[in-house]
C-alpha atoms as a PDB file:
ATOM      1  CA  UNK A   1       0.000   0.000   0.000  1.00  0.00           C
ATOM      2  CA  UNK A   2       1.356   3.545  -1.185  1.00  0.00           C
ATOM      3  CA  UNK A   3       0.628   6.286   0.344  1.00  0.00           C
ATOM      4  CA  UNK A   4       1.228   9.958  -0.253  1.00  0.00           C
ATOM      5  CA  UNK A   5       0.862  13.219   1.859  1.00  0.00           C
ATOM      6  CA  UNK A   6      -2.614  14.367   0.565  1.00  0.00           C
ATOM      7  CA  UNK A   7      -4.176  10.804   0.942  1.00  0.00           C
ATOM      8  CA  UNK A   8      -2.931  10.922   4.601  1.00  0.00           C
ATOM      9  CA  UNK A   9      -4.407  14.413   4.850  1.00  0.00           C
ATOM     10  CA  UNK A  10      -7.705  13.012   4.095  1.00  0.00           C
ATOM     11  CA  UNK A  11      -8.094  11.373   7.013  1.00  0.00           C
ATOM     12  CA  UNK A  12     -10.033   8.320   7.333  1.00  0.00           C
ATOM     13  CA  UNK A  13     -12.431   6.335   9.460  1.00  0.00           C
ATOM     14  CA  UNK A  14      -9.637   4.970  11.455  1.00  0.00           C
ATOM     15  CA  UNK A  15      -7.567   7.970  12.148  1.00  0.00           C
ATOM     16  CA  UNK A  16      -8.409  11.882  12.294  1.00  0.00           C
ATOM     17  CA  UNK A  17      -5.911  14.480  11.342  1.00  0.00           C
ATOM     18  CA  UNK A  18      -4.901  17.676  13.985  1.00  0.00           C
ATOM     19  CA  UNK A  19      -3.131  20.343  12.767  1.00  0.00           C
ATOM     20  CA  UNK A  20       0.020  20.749  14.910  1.00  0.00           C
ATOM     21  CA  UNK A  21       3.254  23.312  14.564  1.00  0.00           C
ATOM     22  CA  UNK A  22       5.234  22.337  11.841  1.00  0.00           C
ATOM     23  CA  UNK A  23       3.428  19.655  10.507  1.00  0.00           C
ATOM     24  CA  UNK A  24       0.205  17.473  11.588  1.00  0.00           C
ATOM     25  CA  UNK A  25      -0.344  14.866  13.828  1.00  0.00           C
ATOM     26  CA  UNK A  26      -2.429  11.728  12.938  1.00  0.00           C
ATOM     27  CA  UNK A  27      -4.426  10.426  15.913  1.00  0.00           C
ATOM     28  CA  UNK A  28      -5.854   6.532  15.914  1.00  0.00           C
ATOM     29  CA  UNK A  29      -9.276   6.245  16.727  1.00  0.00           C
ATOM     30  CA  UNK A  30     -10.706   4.437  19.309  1.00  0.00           C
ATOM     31  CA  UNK A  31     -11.990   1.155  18.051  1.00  0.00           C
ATOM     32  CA  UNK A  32     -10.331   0.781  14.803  1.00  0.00           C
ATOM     33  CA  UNK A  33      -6.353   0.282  15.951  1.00  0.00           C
ATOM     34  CA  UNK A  34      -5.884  -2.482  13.695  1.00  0.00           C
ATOM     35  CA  UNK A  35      -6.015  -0.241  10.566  1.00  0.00           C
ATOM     36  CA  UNK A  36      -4.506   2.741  12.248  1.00  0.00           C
ATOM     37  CA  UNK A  37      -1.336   0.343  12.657  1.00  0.00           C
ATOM     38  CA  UNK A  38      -1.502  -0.558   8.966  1.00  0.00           C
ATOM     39  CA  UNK A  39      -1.804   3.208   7.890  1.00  0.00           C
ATOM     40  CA  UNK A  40       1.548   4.098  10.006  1.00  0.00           C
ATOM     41  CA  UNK A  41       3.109   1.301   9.064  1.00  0.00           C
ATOM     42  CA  UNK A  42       2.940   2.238   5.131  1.00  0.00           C
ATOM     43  CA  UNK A  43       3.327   6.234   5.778  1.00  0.00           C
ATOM     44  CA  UNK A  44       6.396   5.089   7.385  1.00  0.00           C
ATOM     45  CA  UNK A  45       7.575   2.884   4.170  1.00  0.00           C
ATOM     46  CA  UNK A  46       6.187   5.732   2.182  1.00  0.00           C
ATOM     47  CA  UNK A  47       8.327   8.521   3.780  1.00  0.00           C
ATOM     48  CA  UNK A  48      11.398  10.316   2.670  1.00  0.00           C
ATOM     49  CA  UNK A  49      11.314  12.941  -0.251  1.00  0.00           C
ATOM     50  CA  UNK A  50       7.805  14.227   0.069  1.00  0.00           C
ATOM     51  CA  UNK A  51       7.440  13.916   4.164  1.00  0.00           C
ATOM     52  CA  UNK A  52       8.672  12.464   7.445  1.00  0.00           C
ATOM     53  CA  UNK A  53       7.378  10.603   9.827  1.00  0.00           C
ATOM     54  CA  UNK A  54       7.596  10.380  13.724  1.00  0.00           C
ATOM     55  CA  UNK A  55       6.064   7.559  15.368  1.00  0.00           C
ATOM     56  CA  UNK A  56       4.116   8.390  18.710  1.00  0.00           C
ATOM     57  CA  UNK A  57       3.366   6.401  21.739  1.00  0.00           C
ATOM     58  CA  UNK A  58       2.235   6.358  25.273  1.00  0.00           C
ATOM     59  CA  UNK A  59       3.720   3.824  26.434  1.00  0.00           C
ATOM     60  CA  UNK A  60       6.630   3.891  24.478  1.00  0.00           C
ATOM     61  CA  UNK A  61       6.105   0.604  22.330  1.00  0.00           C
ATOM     62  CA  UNK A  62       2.327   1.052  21.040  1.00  0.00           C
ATOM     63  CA  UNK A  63       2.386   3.836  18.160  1.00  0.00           C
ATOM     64  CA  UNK A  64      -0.875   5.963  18.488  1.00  0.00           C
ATOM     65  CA  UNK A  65      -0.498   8.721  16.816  1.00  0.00           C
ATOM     66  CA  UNK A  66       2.140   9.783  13.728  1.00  0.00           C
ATOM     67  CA  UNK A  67       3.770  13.286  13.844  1.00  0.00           C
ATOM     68  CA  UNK A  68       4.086  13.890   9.668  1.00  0.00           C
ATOM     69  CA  UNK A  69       6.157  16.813   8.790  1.00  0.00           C
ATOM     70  CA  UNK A  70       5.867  17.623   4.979  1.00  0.00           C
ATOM     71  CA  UNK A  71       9.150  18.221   3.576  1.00  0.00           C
ATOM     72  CA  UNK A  72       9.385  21.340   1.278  1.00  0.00           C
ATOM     73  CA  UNK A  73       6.576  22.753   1.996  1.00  0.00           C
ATOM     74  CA  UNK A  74       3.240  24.046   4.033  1.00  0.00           C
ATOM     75  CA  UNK A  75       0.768  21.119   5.300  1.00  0.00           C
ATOM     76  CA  UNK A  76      -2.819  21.466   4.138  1.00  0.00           C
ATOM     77  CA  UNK A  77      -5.271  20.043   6.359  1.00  0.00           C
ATOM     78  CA  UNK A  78      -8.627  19.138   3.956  1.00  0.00           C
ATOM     79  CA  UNK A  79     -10.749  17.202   6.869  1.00  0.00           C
END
């Protein structure tokens, strides 16, 4: 699965986007982990020359949320 920057900017039913400094955060919601995991995993393949990727976690081994800071440019939240 490919992904690019303004798919992940969609958002989706198992994540929601936040606008954050510098780039956006994507946020797994409750319920629907499973395919959250799957979306970070292939942002994370999918990263290097258009964005980056931070991987976010409580508890320091369960990624919840994805920090996503668009290289070369402004982010443009659309949900």
């Amino acid at each position: 699965m490919t992904v690019s920057l303004d798919t992940l900017l969609e958002g989706s039913p198992s994540y929601s986007v936040l606008d954050a400094r510098d780039g956006v955060v994507l946020y797994a919601r409750q319920g629907h982990e499973a395919a959250f995991n799957a979306v970070a995993a292939a942002a994370m393949e999918a990263a290097g020359v258009e964005f980056s990727v931070i991987p976010l976690g409580d508890d320091g081994h369960q990624c919840d949320r994805l920090f996503i800071v668009p290289l070369g440019g402004e982010p443009a939240v659309t949900s």
